[in-house]
C-alpha atoms as a PDB file:
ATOM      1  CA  UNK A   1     -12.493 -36.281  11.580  1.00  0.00           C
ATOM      2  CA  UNK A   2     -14.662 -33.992   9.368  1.00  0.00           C
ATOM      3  CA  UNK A   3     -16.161 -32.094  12.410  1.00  0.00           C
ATOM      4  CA  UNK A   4     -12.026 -31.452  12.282  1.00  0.00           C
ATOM      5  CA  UNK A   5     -11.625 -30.259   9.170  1.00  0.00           C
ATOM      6  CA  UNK A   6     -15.175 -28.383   9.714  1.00  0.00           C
ATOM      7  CA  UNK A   7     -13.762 -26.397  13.001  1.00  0.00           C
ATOM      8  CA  UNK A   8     -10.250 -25.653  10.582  1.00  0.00           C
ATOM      9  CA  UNK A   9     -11.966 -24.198   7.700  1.00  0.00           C
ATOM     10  CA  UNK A  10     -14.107 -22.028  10.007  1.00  0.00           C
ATOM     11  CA  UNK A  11     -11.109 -20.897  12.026  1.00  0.00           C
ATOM     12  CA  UNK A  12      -8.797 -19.981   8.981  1.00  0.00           C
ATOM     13  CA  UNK A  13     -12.064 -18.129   7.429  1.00  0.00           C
ATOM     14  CA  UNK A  14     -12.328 -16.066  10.578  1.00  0.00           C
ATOM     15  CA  UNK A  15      -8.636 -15.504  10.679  1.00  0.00           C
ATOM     16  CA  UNK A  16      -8.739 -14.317   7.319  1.00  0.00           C
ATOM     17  CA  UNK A  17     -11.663 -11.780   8.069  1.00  0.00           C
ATOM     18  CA  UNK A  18      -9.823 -10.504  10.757  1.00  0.00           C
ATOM     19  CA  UNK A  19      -6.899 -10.257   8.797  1.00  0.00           C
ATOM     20  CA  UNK A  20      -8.397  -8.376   6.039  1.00  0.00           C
ATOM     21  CA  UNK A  21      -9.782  -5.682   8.749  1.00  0.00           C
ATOM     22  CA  UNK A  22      -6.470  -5.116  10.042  1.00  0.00           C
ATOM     23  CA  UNK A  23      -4.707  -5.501   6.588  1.00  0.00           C
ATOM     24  CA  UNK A  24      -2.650  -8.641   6.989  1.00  0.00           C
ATOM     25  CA  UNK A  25      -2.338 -11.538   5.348  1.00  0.00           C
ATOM     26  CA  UNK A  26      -3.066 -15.484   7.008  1.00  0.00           C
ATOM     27  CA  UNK A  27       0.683 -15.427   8.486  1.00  0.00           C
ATOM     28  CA  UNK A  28       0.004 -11.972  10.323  1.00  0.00           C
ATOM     29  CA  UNK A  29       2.360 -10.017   7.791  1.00  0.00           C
ATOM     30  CA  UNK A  30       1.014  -6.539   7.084  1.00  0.00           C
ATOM     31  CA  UNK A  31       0.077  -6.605   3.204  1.00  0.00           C
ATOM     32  CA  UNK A  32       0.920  -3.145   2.081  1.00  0.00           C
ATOM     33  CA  UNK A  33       3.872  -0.564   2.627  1.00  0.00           C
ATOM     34  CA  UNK A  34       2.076   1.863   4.158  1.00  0.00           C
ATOM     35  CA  UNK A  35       1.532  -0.297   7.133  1.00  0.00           C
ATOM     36  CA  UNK A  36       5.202  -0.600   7.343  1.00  0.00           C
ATOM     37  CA  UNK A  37       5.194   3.538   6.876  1.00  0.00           C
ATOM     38  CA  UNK A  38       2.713   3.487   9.788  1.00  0.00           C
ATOM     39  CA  UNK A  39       4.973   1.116  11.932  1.00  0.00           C
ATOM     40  CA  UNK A  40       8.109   3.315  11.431  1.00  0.00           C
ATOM     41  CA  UNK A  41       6.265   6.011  12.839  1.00  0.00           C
ATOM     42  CA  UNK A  42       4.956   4.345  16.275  1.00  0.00           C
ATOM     43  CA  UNK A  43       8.330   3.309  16.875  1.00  0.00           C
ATOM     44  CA  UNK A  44      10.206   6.817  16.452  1.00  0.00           C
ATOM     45  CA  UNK A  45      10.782   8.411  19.591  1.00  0.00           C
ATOM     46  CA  UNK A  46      11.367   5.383  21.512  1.00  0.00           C
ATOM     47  CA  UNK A  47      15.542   5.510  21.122  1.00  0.00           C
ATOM     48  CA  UNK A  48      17.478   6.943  24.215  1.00  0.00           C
ATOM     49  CA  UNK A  49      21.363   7.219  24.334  1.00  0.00           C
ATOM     50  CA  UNK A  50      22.795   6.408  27.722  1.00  0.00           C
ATOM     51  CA  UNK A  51      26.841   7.741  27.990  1.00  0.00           C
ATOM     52  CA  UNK A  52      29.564   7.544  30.383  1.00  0.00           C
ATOM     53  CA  UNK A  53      29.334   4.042  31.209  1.00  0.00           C
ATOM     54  CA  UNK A  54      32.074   2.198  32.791  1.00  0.00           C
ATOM     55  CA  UNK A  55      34.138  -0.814  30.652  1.00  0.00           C
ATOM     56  CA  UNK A  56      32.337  -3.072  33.159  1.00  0.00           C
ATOM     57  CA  UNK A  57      29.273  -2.440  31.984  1.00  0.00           C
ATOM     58  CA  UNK A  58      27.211  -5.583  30.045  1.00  0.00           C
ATOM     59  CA  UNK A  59      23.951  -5.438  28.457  1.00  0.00           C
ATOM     60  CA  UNK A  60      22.206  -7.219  31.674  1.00  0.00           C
ATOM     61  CA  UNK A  61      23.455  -4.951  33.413  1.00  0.00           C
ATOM     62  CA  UNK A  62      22.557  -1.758  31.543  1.00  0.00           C
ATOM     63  CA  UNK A  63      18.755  -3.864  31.130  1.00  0.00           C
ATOM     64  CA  UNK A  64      18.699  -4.035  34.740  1.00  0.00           C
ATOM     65  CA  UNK A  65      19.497  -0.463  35.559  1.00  0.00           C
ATOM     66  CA  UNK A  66      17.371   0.717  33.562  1.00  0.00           C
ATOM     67  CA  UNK A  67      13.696  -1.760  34.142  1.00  0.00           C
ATOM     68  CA  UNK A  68      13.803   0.217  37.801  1.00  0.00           C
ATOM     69  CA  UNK A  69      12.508   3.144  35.739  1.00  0.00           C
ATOM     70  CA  UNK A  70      10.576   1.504  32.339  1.00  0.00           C
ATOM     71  CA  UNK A  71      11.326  -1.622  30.863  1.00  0.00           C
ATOM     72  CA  UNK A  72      13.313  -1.717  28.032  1.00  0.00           C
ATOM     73  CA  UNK A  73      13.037  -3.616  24.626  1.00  0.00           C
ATOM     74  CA  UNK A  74      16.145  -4.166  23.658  1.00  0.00           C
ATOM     75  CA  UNK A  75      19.886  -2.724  24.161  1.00  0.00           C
ATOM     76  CA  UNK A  76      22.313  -2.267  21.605  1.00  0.00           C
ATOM     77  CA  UNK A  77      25.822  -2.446  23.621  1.00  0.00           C
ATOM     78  CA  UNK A  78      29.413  -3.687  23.095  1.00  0.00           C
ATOM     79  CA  UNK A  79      31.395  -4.265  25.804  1.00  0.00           C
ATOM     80  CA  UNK A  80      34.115  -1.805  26.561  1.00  0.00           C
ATOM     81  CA  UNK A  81      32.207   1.306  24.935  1.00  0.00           C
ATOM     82  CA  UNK A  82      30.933   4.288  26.581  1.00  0.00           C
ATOM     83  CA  UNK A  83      27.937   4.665  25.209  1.00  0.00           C
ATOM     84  CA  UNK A  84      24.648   2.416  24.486  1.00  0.00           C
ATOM     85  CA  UNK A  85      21.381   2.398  22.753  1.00  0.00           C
ATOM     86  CA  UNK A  86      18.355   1.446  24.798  1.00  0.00           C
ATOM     87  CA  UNK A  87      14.917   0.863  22.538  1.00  0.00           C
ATOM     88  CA  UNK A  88      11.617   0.687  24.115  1.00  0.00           C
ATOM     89  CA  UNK A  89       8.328  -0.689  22.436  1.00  0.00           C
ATOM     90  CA  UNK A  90       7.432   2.916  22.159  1.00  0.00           C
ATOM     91  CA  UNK A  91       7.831   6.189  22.358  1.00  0.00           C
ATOM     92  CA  UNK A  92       5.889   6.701  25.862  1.00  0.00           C
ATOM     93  CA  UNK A  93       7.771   3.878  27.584  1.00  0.00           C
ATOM     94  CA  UNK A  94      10.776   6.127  26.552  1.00  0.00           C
ATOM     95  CA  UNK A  95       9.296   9.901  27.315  1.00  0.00           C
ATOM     96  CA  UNK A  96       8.198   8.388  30.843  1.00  0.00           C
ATOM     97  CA  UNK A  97      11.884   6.900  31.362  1.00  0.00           C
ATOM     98  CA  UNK A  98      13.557  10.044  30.691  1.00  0.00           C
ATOM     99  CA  UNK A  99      10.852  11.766  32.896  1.00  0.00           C
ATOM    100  CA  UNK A 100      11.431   9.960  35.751  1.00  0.00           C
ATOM    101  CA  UNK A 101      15.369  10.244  35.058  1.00  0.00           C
ATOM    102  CA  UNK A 102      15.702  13.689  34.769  1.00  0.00           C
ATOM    103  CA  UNK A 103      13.146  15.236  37.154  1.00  0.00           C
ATOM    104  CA  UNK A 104      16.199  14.343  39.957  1.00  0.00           C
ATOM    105  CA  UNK A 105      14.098  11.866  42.057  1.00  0.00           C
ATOM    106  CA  UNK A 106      16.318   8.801  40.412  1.00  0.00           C
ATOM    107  CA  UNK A 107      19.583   8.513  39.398  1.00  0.00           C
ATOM    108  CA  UNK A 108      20.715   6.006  37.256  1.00  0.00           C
ATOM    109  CA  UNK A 109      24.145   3.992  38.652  1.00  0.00           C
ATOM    110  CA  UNK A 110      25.379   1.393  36.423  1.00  0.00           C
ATOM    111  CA  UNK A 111      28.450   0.066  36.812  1.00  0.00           C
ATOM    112  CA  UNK A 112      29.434   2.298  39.144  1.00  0.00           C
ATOM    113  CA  UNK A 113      29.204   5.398  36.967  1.00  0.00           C
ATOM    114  CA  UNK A 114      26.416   7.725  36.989  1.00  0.00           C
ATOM    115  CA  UNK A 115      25.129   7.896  33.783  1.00  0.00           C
ATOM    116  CA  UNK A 116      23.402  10.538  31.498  1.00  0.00           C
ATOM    117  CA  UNK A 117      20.550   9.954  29.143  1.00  0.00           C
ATOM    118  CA  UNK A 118      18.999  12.027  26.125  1.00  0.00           C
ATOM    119  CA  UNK A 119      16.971  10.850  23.416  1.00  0.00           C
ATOM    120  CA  UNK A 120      17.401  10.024  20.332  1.00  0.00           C
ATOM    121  CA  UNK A 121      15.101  11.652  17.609  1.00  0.00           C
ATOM    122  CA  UNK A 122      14.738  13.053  13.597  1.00  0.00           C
ATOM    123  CA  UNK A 123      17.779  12.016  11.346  1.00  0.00           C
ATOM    124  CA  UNK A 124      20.270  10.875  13.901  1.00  0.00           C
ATOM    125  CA  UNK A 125      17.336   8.546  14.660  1.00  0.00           C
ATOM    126  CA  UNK A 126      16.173   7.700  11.209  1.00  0.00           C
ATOM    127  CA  UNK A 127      20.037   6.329  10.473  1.00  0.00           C
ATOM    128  CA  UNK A 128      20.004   4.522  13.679  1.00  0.00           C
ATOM    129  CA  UNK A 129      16.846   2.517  12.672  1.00  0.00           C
ATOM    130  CA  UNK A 130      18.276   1.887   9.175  1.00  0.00           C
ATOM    131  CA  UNK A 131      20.920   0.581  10.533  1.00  0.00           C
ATOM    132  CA  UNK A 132      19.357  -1.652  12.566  1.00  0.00           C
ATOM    133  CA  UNK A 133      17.003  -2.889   9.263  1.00  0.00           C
ATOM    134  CA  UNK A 134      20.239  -3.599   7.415  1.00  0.00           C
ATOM    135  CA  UNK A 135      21.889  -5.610  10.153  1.00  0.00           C
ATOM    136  CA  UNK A 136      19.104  -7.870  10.806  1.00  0.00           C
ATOM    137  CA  UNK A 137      18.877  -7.804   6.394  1.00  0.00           C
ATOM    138  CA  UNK A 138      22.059  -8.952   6.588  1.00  0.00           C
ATOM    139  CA  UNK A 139      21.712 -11.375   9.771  1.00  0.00           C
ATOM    140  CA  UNK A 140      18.430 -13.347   8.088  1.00  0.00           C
ATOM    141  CA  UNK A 141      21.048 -13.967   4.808  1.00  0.00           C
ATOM    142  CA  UNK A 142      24.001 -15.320   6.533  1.00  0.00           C
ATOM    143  CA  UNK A 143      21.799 -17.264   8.500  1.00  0.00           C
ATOM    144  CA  UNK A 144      19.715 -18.943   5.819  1.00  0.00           C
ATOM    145  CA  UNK A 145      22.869 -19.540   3.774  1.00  0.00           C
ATOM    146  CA  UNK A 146      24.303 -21.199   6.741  1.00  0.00           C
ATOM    147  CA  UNK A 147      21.303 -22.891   7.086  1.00  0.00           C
ATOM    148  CA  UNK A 148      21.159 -23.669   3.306  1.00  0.00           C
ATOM    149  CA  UNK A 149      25.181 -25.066   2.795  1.00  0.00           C
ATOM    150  CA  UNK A 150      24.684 -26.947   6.358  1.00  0.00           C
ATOM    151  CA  UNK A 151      21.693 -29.236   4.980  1.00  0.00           C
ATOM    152  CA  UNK A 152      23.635 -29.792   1.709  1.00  0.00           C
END
C-alpha cells in the first residue's frame, strides 16, 4: 500500500512538472488567458460554409460527404436550411479541403445537390466563434441547473 501511495505522489509530481512547462494546471486547463488568445488563433481559418444544400440533407450526411475529402470536426446544421458550417481541428485540414474541392478533380454531391464551398475568415468568422462560446456558455448553465433542481 505505501509503494501505492509512493508511485501516486511521483506521478502527480511529474504531471505537475509537465504541466508547468506547458502552462496548465493538474486538470490539463491552460492557466493564463493568453493561452486561450493563442488557442483562438490555431483555430481561425478552419470554418468553411457549404450552400445550396437540399432539405434532405442531415448532418451525417453532410459529415459523410465531406470525410471523402478531410475529415471534419464538427457540423453546425439544421435540417431544412440551405446552408451549413463545417469546422475542422484546424486551419490546414480546412485549406487542404477546399484545395481538393475547388481544383475540379472532386465534386462534392450531397443530397443530391452539388454544393459550393468558401471559407469562412476575419469578422464574419470572429462572430461565428463567439457564437459558438456563448451557446455552449449557455448549454453548460442549463445543464448544471438541470442537473442541480434534478438532485434536489
Amino acid at each position: 500500500m505505501a509503494e501505492w501511495h509512493k508511485f501516486k505522489e511521483e506521478f502527480k509530481t511529474i504531471k505537475k512538472e509537465m504541466g508547468e512547462k506547458l502552462g496548465m494546471d493538474l486538470l490539463g486547463k491552460r492557466k493564463d488567458e493568453e493561452s486561450k488568445d493563442e488557442e483562438d488563433v490555431r483555430t481561425r481559418g478552419c470554418l468553411i460554409e457549404l450552400s445550396n444544400l437540399s432539405e434532405k440533407s442531415t448532418k451525417e450526411s453532410i459529415k459523410l460527404g465531406v470525410c471523402h475529402f478531410a475529415r471534419p470536426q464538427y457540423v453546425d446544421y439544421e435540417r431544412g436550411e440551405e446552408k451549413a458550417i463545417v469546422r475542422f481541428s484546424d486551419s490546414i485540414l480546412a485549406d487542404s479541403f477546399l484545395e481538393k474541392y475547388k481544383d475540379g478533380s472532386q465534386i462534392l454531391n450531397i443530397g443530391g445537390n452539388l454544393i459550393k464551398a468558401r471559407s469562412i475568415d476575419g469578422e464574419q468568422e470572429l462572430k461565428y466563434l463567439q457564437l459558438v462560446k456563448e451557446k455552449k456558455k449557455s448549454f453548460h448553465t442549463y445543464y448544471h441547473q438541470r442537473k442541480k433542481f434534478k438532485h434536489n
